[in-house]
PDB file of N, CA and C in Angstrom:
ATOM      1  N   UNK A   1     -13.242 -27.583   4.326  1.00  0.00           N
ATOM      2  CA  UNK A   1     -12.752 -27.943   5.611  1.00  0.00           C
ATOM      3  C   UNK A   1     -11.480 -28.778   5.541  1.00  0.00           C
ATOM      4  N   UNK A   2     -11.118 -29.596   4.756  1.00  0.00           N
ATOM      5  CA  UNK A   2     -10.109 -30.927   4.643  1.00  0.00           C
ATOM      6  C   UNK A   2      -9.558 -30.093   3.634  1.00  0.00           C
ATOM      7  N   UNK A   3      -9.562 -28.999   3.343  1.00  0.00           N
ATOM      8  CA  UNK A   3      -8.665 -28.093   1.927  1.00  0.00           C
ATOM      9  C   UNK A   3      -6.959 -28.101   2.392  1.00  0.00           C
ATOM     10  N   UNK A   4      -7.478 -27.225   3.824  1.00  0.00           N
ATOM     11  CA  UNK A   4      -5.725 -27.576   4.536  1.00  0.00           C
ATOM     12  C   UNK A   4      -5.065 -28.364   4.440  1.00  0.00           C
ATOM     13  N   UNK A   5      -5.204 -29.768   4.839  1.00  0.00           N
ATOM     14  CA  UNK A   5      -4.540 -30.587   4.824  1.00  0.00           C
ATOM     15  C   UNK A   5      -4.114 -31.495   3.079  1.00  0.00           C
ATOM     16  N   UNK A   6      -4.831 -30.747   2.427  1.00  0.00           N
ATOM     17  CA  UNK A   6      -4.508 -31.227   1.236  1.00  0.00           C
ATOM     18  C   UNK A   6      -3.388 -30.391   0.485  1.00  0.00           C
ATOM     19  N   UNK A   7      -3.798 -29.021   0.665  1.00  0.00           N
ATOM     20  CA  UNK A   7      -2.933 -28.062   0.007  1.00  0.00           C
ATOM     21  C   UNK A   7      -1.715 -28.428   0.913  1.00  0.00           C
ATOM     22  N   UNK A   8      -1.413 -28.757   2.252  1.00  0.00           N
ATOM     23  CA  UNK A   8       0.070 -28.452   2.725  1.00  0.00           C
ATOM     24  C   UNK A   8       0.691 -30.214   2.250  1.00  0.00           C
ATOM     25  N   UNK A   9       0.009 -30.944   1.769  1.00  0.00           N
ATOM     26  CA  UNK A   9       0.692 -32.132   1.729  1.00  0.00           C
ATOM     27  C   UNK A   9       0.942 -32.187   0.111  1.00  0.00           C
ATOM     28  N   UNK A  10       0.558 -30.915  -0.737  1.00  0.00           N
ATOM     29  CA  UNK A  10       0.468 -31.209  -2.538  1.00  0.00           C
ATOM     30  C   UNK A  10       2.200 -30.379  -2.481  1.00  0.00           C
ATOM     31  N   UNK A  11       2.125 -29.130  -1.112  1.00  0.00           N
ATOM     32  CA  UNK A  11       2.861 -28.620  -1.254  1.00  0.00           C
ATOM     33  C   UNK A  11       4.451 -29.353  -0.773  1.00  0.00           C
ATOM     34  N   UNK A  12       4.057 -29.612  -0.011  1.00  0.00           N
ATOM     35  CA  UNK A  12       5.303 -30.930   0.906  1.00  0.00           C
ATOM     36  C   UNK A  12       5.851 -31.854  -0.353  1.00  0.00           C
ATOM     37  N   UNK A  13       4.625 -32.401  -0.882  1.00  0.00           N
ATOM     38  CA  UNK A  13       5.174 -33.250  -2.213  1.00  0.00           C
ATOM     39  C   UNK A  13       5.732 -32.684  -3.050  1.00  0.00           C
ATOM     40  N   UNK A  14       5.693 -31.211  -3.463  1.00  0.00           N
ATOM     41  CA  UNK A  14       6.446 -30.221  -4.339  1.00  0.00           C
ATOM     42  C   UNK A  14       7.930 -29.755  -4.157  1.00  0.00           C
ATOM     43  N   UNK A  15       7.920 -29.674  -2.753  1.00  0.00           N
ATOM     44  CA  UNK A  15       9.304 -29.879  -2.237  1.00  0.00           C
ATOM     45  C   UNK A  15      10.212 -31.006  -2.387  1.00  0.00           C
ATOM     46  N   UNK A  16       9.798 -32.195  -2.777  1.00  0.00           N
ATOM     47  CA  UNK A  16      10.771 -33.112  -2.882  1.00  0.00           C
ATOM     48  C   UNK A  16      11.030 -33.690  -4.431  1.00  0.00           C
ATOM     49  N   UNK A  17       9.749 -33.339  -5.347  1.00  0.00           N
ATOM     50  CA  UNK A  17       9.097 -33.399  -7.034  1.00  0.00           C
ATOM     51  C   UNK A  17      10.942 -32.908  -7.465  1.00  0.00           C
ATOM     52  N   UNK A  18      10.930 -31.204  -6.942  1.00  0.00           N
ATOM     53  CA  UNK A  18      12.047 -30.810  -7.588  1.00  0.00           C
ATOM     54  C   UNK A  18      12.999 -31.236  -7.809  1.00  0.00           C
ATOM     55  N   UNK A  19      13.760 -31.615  -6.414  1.00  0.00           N
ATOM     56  CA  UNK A  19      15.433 -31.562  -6.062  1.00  0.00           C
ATOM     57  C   UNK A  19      15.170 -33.726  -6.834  1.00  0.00           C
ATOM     58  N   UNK A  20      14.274 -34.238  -7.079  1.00  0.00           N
ATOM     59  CA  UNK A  20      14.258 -35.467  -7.715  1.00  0.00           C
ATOM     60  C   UNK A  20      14.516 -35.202  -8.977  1.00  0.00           C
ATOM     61  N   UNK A  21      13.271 -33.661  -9.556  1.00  0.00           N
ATOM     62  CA  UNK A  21      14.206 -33.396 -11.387  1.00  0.00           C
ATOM     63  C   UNK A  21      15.144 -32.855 -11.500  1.00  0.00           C
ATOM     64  N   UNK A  22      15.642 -31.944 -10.469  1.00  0.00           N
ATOM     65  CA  UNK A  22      17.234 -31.096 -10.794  1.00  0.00           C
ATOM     66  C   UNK A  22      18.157 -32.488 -10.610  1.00  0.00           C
ATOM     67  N   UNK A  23      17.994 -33.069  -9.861  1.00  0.00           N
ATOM     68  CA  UNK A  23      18.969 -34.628  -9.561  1.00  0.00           C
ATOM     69  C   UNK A  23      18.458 -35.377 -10.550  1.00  0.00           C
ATOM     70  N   UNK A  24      18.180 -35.622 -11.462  1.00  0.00           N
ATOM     71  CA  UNK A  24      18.208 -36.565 -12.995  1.00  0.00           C
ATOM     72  C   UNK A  24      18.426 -35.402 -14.006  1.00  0.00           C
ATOM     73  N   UNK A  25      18.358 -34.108 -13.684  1.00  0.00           N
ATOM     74  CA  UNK A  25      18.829 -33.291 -15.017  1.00  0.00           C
ATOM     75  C   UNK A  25      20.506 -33.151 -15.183  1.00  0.00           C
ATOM     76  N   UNK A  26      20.625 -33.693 -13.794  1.00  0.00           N
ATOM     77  CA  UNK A  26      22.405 -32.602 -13.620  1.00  0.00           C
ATOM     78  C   UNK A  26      23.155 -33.966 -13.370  1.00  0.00           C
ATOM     79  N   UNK A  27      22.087 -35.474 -13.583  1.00  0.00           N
ATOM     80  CA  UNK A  27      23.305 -36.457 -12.978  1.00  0.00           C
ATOM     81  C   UNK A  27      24.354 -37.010 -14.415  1.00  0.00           C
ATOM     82  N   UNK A  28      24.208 -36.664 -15.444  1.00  0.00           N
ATOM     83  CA  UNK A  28      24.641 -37.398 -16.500  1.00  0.00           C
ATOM     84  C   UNK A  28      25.542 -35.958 -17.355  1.00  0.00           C
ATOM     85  N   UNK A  29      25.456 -34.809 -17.185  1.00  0.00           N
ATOM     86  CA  UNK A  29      26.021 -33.898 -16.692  1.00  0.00           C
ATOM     87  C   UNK A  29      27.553 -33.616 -15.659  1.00  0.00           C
ATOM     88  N   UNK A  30      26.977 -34.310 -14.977  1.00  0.00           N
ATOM     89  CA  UNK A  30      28.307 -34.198 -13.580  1.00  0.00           C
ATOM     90  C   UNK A  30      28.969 -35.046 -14.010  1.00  0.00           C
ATOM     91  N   UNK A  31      28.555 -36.503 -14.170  1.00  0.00           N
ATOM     92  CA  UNK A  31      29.325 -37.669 -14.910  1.00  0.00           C
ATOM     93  C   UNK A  31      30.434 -37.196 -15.753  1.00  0.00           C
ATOM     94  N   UNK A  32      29.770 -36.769 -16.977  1.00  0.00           N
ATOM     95  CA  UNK A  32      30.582 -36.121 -18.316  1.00  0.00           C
ATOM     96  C   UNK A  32      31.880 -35.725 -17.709  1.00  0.00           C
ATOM     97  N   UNK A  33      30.992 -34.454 -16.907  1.00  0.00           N
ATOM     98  CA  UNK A  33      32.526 -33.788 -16.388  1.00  0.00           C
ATOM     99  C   UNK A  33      33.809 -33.774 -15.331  1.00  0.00           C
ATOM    100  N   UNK A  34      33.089 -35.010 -14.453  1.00  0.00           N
ATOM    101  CA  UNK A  34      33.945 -35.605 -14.077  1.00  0.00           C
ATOM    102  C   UNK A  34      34.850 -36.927 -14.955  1.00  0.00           C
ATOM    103  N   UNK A  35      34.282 -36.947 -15.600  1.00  0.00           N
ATOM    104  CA  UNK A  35      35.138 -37.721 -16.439  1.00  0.00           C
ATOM    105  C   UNK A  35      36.072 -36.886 -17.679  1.00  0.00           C
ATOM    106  N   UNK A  36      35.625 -36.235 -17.905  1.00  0.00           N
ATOM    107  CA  UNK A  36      36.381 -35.105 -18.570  1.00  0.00           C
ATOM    108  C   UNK A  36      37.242 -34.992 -17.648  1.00  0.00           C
ATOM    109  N   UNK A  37      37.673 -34.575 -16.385  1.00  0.00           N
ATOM    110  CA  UNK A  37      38.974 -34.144 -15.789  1.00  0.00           C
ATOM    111  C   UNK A  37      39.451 -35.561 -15.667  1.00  0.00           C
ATOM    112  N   UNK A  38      39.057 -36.132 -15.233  1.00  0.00           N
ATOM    113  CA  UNK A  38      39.646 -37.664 -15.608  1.00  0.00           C
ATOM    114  C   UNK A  38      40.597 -38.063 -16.840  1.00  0.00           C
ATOM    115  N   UNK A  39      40.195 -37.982 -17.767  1.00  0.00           N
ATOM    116  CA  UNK A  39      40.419 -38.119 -19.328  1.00  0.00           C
ATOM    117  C   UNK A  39      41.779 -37.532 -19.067  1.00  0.00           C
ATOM    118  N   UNK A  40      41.558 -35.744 -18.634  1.00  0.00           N
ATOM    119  CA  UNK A  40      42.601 -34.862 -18.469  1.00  0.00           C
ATOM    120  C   UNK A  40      43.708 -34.964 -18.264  1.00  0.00           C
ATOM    121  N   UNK A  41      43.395 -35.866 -16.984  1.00  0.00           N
ATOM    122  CA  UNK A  41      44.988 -36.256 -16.228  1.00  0.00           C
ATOM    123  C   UNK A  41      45.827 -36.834 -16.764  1.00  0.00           C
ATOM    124  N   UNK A  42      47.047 -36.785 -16.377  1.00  0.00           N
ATOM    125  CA  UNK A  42      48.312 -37.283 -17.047  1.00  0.00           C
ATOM    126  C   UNK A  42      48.505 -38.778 -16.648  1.00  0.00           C
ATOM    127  N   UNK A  43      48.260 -39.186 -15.562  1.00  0.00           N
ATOM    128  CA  UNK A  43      47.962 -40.296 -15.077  1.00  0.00           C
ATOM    129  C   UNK A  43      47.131 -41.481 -15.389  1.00  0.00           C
ATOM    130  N   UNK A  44      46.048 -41.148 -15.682  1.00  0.00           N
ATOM    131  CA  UNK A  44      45.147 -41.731 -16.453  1.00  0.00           C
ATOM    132  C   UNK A  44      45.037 -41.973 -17.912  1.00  0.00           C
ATOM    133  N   UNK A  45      45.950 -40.996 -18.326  1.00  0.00           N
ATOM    134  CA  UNK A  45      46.088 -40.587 -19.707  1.00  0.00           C
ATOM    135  C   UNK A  45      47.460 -41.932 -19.802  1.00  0.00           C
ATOM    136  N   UNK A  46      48.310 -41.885 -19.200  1.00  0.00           N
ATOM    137  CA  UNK A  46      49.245 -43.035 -19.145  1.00  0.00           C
ATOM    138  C   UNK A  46      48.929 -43.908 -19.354  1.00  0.00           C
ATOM    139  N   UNK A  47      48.035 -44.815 -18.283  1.00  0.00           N
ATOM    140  CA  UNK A  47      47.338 -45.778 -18.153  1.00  0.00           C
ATOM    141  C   UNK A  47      46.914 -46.474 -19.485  1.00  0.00           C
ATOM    142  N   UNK A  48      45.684 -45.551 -20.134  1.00  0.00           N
ATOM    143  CA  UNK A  48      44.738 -45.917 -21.002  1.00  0.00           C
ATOM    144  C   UNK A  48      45.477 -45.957 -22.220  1.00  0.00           C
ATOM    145  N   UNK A  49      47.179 -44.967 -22.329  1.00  0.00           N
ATOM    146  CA  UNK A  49      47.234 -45.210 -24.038  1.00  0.00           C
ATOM    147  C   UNK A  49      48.575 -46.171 -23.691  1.00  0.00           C
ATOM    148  N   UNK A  50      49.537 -46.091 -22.506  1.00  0.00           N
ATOM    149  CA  UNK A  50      50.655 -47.337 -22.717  1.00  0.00           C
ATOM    150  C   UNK A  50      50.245 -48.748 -21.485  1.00  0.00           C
ATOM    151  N   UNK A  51      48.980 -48.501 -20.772  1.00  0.00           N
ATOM    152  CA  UNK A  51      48.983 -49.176 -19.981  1.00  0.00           C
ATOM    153  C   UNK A  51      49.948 -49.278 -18.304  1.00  0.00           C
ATOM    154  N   UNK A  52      50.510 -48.526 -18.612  1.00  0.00           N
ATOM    155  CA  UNK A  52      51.353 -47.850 -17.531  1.00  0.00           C
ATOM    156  C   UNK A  52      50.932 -46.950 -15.843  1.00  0.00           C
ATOM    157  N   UNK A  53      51.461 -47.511 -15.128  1.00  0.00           N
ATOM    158  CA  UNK A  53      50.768 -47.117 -13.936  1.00  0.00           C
ATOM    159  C   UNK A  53      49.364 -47.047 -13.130  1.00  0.00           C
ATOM    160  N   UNK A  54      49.006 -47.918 -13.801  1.00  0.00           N
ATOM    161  CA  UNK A  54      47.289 -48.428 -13.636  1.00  0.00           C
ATOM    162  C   UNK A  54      47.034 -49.340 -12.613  1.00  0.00           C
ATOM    163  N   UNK A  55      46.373 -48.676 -11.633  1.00  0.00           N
ATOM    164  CA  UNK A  55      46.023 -49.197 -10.297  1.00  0.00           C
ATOM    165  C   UNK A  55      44.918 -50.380 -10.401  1.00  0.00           C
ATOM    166  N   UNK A  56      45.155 -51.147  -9.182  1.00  0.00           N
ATOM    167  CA  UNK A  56      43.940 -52.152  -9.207  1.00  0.00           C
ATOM    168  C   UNK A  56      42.760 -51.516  -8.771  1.00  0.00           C
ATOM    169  N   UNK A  57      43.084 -50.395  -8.171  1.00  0.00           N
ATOM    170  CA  UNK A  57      41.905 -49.237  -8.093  1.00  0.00           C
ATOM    171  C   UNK A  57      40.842 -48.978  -9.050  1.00  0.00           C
ATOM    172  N   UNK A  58      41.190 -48.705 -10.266  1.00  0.00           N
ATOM    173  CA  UNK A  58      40.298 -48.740 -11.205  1.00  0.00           C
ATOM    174  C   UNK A  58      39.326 -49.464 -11.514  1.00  0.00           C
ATOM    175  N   UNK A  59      39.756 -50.850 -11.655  1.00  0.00           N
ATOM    176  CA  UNK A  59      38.278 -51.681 -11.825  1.00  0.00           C
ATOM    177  C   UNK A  59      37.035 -51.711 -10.368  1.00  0.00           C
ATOM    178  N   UNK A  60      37.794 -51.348  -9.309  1.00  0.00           N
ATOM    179  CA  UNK A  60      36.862 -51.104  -8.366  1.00  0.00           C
ATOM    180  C   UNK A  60      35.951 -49.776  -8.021  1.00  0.00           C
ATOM    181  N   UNK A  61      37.212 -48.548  -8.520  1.00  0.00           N
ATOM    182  CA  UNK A  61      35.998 -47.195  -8.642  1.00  0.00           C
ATOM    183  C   UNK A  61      35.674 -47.159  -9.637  1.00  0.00           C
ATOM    184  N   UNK A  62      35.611 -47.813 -10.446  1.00  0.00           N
ATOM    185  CA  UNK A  62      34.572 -47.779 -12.124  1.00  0.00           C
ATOM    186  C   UNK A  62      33.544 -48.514 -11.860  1.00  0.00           C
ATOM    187  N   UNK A  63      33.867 -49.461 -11.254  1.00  0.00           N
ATOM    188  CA  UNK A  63      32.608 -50.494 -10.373  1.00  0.00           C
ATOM    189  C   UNK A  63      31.677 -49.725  -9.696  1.00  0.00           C
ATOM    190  N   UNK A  64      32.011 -48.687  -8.787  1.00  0.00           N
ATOM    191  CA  UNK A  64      31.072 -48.457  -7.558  1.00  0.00           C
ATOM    192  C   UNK A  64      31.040 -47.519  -8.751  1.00  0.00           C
ATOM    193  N   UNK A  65      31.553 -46.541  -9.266  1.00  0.00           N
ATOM    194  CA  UNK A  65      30.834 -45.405 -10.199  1.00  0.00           C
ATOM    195  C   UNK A  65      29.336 -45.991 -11.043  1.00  0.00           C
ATOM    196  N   UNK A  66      30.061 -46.579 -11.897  1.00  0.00           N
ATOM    197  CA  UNK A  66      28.592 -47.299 -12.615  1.00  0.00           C
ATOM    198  C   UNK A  66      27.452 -47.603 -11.688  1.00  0.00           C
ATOM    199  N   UNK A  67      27.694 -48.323 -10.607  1.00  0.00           N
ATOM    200  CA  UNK A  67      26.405 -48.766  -9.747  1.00  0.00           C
ATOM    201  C   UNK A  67      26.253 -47.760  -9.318  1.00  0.00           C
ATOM    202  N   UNK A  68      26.380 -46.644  -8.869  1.00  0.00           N
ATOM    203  CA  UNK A  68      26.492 -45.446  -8.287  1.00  0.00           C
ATOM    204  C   UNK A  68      25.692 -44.562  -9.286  1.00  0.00           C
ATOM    205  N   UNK A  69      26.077 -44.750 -10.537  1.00  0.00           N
ATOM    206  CA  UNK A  69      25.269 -44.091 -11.325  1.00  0.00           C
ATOM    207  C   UNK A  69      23.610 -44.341 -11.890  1.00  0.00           C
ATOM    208  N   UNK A  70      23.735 -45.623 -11.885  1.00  0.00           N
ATOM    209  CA  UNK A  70      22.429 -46.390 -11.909  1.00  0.00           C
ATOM    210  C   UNK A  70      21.550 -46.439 -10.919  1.00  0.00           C
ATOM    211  N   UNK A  71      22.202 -46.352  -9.668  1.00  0.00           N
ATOM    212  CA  UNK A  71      21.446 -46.383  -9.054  1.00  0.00           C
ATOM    213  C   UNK A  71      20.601 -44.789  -8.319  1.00  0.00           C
ATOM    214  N   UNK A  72      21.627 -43.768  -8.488  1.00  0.00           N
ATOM    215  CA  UNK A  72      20.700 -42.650  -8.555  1.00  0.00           C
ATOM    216  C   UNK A  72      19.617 -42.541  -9.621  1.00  0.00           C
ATOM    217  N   UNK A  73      20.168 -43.093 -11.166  1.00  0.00           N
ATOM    218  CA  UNK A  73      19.112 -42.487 -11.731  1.00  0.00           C
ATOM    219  C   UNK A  73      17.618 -43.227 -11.832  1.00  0.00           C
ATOM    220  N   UNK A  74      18.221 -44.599 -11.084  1.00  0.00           N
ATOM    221  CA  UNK A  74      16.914 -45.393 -10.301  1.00  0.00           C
ATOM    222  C   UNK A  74      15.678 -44.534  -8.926  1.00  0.00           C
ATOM    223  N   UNK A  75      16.808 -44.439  -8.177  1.00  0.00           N
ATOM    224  CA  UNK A  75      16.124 -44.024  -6.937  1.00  0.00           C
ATOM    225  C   UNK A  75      15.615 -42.391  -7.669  1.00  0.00           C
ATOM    226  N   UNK A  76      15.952 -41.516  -8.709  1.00  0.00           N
ATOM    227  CA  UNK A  76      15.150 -40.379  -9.031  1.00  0.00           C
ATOM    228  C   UNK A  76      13.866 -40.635 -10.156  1.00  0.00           C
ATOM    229  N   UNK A  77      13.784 -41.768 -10.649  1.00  0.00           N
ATOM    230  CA  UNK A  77      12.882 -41.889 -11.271  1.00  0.00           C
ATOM    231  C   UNK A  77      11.723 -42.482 -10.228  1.00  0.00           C
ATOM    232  N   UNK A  78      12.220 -42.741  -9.513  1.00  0.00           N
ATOM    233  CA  UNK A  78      11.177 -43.806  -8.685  1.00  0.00           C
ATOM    234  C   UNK A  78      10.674 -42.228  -7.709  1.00  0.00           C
ATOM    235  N   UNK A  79      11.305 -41.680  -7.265  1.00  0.00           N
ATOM    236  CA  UNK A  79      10.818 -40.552  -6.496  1.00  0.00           C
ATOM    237  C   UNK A  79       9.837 -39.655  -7.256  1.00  0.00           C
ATOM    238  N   UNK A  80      10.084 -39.342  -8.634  1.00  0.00           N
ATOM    239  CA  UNK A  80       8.973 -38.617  -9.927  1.00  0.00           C
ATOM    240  C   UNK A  80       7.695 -39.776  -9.938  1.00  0.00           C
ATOM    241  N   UNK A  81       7.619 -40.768 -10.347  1.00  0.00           N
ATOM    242  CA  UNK A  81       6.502 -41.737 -10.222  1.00  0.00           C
ATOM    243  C   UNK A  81       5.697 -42.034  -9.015  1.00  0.00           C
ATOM    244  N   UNK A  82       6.379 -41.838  -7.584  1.00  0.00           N
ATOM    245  CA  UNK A  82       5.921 -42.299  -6.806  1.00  0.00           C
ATOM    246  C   UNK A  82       4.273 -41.107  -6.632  1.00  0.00           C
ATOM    247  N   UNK A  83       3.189 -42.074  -6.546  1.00  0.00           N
ATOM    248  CA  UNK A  83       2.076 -41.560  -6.094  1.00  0.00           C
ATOM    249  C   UNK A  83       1.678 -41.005  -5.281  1.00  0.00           C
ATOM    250  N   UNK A  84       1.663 -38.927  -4.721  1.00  0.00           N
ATOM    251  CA  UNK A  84       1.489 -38.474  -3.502  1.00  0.00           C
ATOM    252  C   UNK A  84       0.199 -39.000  -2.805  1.00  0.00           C
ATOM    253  N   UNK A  85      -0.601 -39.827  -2.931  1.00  0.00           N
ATOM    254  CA  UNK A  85      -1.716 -39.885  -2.139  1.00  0.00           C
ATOM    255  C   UNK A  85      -1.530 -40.161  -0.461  1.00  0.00           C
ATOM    256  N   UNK A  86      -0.962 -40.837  -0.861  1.00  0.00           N
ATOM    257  CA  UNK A  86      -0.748 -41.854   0.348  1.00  0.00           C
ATOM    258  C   UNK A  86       0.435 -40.977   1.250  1.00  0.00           C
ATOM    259  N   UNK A  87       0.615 -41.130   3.280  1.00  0.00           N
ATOM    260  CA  UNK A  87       1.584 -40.447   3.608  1.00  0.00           C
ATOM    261  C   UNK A  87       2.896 -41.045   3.437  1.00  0.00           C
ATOM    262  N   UNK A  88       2.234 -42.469   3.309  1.00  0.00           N
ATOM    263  CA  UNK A  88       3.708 -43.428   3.511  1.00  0.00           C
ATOM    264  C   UNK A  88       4.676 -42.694   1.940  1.00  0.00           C
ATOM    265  N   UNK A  89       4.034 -42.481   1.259  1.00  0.00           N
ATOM    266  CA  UNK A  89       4.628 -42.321  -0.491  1.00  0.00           C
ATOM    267  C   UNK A  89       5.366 -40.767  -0.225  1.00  0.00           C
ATOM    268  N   UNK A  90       5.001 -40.063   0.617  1.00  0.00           N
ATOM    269  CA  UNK A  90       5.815 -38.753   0.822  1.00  0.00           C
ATOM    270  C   UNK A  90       6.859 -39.103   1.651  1.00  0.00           C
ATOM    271  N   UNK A  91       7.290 -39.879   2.730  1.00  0.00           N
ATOM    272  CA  UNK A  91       7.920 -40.458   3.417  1.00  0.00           C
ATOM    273  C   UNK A  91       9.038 -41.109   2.776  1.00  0.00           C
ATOM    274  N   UNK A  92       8.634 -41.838   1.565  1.00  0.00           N
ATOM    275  CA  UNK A  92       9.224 -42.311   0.687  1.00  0.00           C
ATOM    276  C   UNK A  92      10.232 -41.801  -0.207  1.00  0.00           C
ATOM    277  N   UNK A  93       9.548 -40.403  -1.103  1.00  0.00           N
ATOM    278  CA  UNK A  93       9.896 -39.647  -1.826  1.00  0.00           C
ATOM    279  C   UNK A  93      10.925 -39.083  -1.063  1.00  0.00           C
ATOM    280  N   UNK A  94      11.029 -38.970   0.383  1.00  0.00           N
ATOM    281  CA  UNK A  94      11.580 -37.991   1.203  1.00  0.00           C
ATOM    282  C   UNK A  94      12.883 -38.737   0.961  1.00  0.00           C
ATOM    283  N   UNK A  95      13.080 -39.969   1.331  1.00  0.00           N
ATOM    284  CA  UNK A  95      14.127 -40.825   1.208  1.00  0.00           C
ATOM    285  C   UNK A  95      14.683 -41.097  -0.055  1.00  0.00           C
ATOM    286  N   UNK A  96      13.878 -41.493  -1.381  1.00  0.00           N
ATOM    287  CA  UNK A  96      14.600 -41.787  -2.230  1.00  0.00           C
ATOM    288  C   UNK A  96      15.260 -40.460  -3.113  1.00  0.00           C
ATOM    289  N   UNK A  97      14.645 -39.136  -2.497  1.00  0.00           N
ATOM    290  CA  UNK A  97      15.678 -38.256  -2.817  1.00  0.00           C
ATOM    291  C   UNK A  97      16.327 -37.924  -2.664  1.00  0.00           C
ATOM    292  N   UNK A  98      16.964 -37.973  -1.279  1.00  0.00           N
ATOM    293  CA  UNK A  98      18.062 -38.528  -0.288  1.00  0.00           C
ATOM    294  C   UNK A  98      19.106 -39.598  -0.772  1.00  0.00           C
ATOM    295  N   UNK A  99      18.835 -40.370  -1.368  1.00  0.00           N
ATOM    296  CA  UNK A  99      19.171 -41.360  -1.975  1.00  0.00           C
ATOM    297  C   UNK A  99      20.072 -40.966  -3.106  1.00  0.00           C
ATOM    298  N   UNK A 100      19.279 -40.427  -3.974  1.00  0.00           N
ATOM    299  CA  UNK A 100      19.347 -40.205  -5.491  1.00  0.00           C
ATOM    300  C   UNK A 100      20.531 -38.847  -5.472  1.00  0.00           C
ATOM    301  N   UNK A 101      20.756 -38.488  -4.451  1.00  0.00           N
ATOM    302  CA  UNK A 101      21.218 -37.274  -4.835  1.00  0.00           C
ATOM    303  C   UNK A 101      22.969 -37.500  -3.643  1.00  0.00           C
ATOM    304  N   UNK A 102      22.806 -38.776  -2.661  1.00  0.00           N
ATOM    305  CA  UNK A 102      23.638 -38.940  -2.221  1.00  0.00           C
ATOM    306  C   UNK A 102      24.650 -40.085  -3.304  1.00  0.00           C
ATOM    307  N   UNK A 103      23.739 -40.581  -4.055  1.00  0.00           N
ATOM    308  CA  UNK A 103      24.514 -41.694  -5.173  1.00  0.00           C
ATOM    309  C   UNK A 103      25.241 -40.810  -6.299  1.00  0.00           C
ATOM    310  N   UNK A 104      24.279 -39.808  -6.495  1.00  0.00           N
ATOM    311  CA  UNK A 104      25.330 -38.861  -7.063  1.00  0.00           C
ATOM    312  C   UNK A 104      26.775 -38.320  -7.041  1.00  0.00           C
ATOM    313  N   UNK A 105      26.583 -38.025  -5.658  1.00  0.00           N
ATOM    314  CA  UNK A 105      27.523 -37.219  -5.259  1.00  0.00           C
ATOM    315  C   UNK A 105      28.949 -38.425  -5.101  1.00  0.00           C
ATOM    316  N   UNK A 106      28.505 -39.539  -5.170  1.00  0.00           N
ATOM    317  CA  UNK A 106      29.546 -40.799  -5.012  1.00  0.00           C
ATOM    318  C   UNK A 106      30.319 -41.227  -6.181  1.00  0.00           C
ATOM    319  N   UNK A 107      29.093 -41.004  -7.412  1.00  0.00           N
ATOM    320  CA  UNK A 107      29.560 -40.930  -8.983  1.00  0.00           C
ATOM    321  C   UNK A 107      30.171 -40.662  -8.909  1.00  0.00           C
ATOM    322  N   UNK A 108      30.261 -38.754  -8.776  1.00  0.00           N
ATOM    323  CA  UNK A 108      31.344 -37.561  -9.469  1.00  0.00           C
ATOM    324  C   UNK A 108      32.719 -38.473  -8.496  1.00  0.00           C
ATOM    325  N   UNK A 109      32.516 -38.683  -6.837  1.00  0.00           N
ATOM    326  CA  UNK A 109      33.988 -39.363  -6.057  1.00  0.00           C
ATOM    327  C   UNK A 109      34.233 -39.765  -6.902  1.00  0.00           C
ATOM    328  N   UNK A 110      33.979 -41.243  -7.165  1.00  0.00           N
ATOM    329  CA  UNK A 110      34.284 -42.588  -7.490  1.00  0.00           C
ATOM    330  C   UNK A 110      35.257 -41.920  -9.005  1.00  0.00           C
ATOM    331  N   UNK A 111      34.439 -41.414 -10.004  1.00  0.00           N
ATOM    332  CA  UNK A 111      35.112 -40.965 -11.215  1.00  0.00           C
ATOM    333  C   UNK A 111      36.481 -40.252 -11.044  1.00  0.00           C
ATOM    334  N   UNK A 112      36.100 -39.112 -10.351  1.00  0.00           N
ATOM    335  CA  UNK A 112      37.036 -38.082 -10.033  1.00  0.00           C
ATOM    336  C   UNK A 112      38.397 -38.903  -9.084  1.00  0.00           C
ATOM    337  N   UNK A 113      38.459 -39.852  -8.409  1.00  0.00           N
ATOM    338  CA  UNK A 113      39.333 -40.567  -7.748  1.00  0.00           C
ATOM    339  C   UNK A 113      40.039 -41.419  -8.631  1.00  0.00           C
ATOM    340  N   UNK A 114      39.833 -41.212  -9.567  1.00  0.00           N
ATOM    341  CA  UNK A 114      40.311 -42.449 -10.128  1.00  0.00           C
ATOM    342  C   UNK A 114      41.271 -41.756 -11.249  1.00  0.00           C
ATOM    343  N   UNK A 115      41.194 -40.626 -11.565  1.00  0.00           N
ATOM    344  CA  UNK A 115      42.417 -39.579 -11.666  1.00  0.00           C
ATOM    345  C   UNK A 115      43.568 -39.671 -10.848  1.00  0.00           C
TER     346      UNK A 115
END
C-alpha cells in the first residue's frame, strides 16, 4: 500500500543523485580547461613571464574562482551524502545541486575572464 510513495520519492532522489555525480566528475575537468585557454592567451602569457599588463583583476577572479571551485565541490559532495529519508533532505538535495552546478559554471567565468 505505502510502495507508491516510496518508489516515486527513491525515484525523485535519483533525479538529483546524478546531475550531483556528473557535477563533481566534470568540475575539475572544466577547470583544467579553462585554464588551459587561459595559459593560451597572449595576454596572460605576458603577464605571468614579464609581468606586463596584469590587471588588478586577477587577484580578484582567481579569488572568486578558487572559492567558486570549492565551493561546488562542497555543495556536490554534500548533495551525494545527504540522507533520502527524510522530505526536507530531497528539498535539500534539490538545492544544493542547484548550487553545485551554478558554482561551476562561475569557475569556468571567473578563469576564462581572466584571459
Amino acid at each position: 500500500m505505502n510502495e507508491a510513495p516510496a518508489i516515486a520519492a527513491r525515484t525523485s532522489d535519483r533525479q538529483w543523485r546524478r546531475p550531483a555525480c556528473l557535477g563533481l566528475m566534470t568540475l575539475l575537468p572544466t577547470a583544467i580547461l579553462a585554464w588551459l585557454a587561459v595559459l593560451m592567451s597572449e595576454r596572460f602569457g605576458r603577464c605571468l613571464t614579464y609581468g606586463e599588463g596584469c590587471g588588478a583583476s586577477y587577484n580578484a577572479l582567481g579569488s572568486v574562482a578558487w572559492y567558486a571551485f570549492w565551493g561546488s565541490a562542497t555543495a556536490g559532495v554534500a548533495a551525494l551524502i545527504v540522507y533520502p529519508t527524510a522530505g526536507w533532505a530531497r528539498r535539500v538535495r534539490k538545492s544544493l545541486v542547484v548550487t553545485q552546478l551554478a558554482l561551476q559554471l562561475v569557475t569556468a567565468t571567473a578563469i576564462l575572464a581572466m584571459a
